[in-house]
Protein backbone atom coordinates (compact mmCIF):
# COMPACT_ATOMS: atom_id res chain seq x y z
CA UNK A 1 0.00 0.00 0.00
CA UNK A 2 1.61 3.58 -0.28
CA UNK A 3 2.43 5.19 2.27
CA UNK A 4 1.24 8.82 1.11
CA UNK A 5 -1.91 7.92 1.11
CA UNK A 6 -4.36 9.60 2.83
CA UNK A 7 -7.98 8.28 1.99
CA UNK A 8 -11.32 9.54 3.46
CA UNK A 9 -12.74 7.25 6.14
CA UNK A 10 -15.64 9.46 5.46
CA UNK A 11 -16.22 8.39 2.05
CA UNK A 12 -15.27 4.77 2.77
CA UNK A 13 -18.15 4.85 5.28
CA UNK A 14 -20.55 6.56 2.89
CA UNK A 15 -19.47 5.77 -0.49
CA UNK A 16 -22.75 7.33 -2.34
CA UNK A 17 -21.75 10.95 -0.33
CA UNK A 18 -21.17 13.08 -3.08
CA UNK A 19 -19.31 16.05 -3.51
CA UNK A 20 -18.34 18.05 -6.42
CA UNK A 21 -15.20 20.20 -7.32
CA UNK A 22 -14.91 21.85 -10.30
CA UNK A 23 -13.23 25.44 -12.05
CA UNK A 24 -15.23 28.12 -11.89
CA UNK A 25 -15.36 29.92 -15.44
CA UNK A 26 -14.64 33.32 -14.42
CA UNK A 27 -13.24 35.97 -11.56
CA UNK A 28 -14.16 35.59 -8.15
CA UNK A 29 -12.89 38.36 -6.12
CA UNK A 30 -13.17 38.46 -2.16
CA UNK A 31 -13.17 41.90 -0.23
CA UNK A 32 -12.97 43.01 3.36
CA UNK A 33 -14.17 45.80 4.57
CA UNK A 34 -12.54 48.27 2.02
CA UNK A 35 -10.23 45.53 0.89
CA UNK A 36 -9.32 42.93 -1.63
CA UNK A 37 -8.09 40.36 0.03
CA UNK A 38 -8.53 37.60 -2.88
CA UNK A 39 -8.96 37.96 -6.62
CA UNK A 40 -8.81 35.13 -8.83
CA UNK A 41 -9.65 33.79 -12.22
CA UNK A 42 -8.93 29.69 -11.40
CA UNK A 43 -11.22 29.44 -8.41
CA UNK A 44 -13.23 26.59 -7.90
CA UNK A 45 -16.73 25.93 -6.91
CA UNK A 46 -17.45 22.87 -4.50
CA UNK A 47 -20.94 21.55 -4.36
CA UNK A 48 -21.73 19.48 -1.00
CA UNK A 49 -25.04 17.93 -0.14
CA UNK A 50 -27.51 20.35 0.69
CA UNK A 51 -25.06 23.52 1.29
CA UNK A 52 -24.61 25.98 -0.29
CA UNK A 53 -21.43 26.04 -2.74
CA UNK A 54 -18.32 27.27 -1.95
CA UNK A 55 -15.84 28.95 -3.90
CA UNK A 56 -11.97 27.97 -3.14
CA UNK A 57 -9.54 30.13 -4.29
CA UNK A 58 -5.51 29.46 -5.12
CA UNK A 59 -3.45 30.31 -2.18
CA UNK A 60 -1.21 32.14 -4.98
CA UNK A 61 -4.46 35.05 -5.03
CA UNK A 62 -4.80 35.43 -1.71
CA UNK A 63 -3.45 38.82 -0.42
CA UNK A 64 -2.38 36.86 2.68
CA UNK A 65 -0.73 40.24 4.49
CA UNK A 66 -4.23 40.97 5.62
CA UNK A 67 -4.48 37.31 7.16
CA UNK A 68 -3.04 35.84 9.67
CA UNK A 69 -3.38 32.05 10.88
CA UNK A 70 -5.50 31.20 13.64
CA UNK A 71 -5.50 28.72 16.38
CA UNK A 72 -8.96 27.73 14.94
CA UNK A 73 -8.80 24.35 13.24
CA UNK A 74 -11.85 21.38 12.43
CA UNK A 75 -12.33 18.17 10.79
CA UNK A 76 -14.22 17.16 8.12
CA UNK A 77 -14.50 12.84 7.77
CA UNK A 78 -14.59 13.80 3.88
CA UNK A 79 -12.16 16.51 3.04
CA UNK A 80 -9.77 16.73 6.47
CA UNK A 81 -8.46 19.27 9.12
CA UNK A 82 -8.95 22.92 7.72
CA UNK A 83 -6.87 25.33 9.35
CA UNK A 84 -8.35 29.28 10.02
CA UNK A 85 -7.27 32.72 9.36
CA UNK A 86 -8.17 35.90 10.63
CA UNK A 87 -8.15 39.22 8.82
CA UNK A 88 -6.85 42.55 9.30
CA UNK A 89 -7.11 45.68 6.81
CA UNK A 90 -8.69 48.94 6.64
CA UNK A 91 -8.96 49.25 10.81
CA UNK A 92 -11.23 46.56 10.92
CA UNK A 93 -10.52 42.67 12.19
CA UNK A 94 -12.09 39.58 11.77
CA UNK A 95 -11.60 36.18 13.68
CA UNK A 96 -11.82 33.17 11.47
CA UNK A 97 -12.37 34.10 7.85
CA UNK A 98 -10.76 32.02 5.73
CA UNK A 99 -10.24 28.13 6.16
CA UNK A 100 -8.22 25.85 4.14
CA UNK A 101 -7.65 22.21 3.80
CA UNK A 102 -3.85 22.04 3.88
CA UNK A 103 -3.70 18.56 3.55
CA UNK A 104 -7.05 17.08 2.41
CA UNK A 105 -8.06 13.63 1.91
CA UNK A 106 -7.30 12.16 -1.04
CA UNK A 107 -10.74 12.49 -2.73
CA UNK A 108 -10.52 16.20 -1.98
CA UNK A 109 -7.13 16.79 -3.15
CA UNK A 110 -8.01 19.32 -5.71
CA UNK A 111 -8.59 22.06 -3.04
CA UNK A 112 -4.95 21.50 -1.64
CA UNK A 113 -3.52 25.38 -1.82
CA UNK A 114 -6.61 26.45 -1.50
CA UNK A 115 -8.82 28.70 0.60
CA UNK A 116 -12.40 29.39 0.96
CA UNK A 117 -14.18 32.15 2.93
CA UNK A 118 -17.20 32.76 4.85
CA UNK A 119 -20.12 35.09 2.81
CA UNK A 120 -21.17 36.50 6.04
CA UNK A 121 -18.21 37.64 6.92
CA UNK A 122 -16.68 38.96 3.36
CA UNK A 123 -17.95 40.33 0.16
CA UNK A 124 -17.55 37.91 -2.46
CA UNK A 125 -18.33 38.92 -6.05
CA UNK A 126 -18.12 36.24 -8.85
CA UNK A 127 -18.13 36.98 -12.97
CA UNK A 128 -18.70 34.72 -14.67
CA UNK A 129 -17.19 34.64 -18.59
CA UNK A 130 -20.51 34.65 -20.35
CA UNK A 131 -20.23 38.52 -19.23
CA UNK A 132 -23.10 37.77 -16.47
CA UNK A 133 -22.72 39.63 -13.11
CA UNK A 134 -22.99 37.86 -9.89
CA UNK A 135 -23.32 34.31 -10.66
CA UNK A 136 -26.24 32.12 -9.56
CA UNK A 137 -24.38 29.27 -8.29
């Protein structure tokens, strides 16, 4: 067996659980406060159950001088142990606004260098290609 892999006992226990990653066609840009603290053209949307989806952007667009890691971390049985971030910029702080799955079950590995905020704590803005504003994901 290899010894680098990492497979979800979540998935083994629930094999129909589904969960979707895939690019997003388009910018997402995420702002705080008066901020941008992400912008990116190569995020990617992940569709889980009944939530709502979640857009992951490359750690390579993250302005992460506004963030700083936090002691925060939880586990998912399906994608892992995400990590947290807070946020500084503008005056204004924010415990907790980011999480990312630094090293993510095998299933998930496509959202490895990746990060993903919360929508009630940030503005985030997606544009699609097509020219659309504020996708309907």
């Amino acid at each position: 067996m290899d010894q680098a892999a990492n497979p979800s006992l979540g998935f083994r226990r629930n094999p129909s659980y589904r969960i979707t990653v895939e690019p997003f066609d388009g910018a997402v840009t995420v702002t705080f406060s008066d901020a941008v603290i992400a912008s990116s053209d190569e995020a990617l949307v992940l569709r889980e159950a009944d939530y709502p989806p979640v857009f992951y952007i490359p750690f390579k667009d993250i302005y992460f001088e506004f963030l700083k890691p936090s002691s925060t971390t939880t586990h998912c049985p399906y994608k892992g142990d995400a990590s947290y971030w807070d946020v500084s910029a503008v005056g204004e702080s924010v415990k907790d606004i980011m999480w990312a799955y630094e090293s993510p079950y095998d299933e998930m590995a496509q959202i490895k260098n990746h990060g993903a905020f919360y929508p009630d704590k940030v503005r985030i803005e997606a544009n699609p290609s097509s020219g659309a504003v504020g996708a309907d994901l």
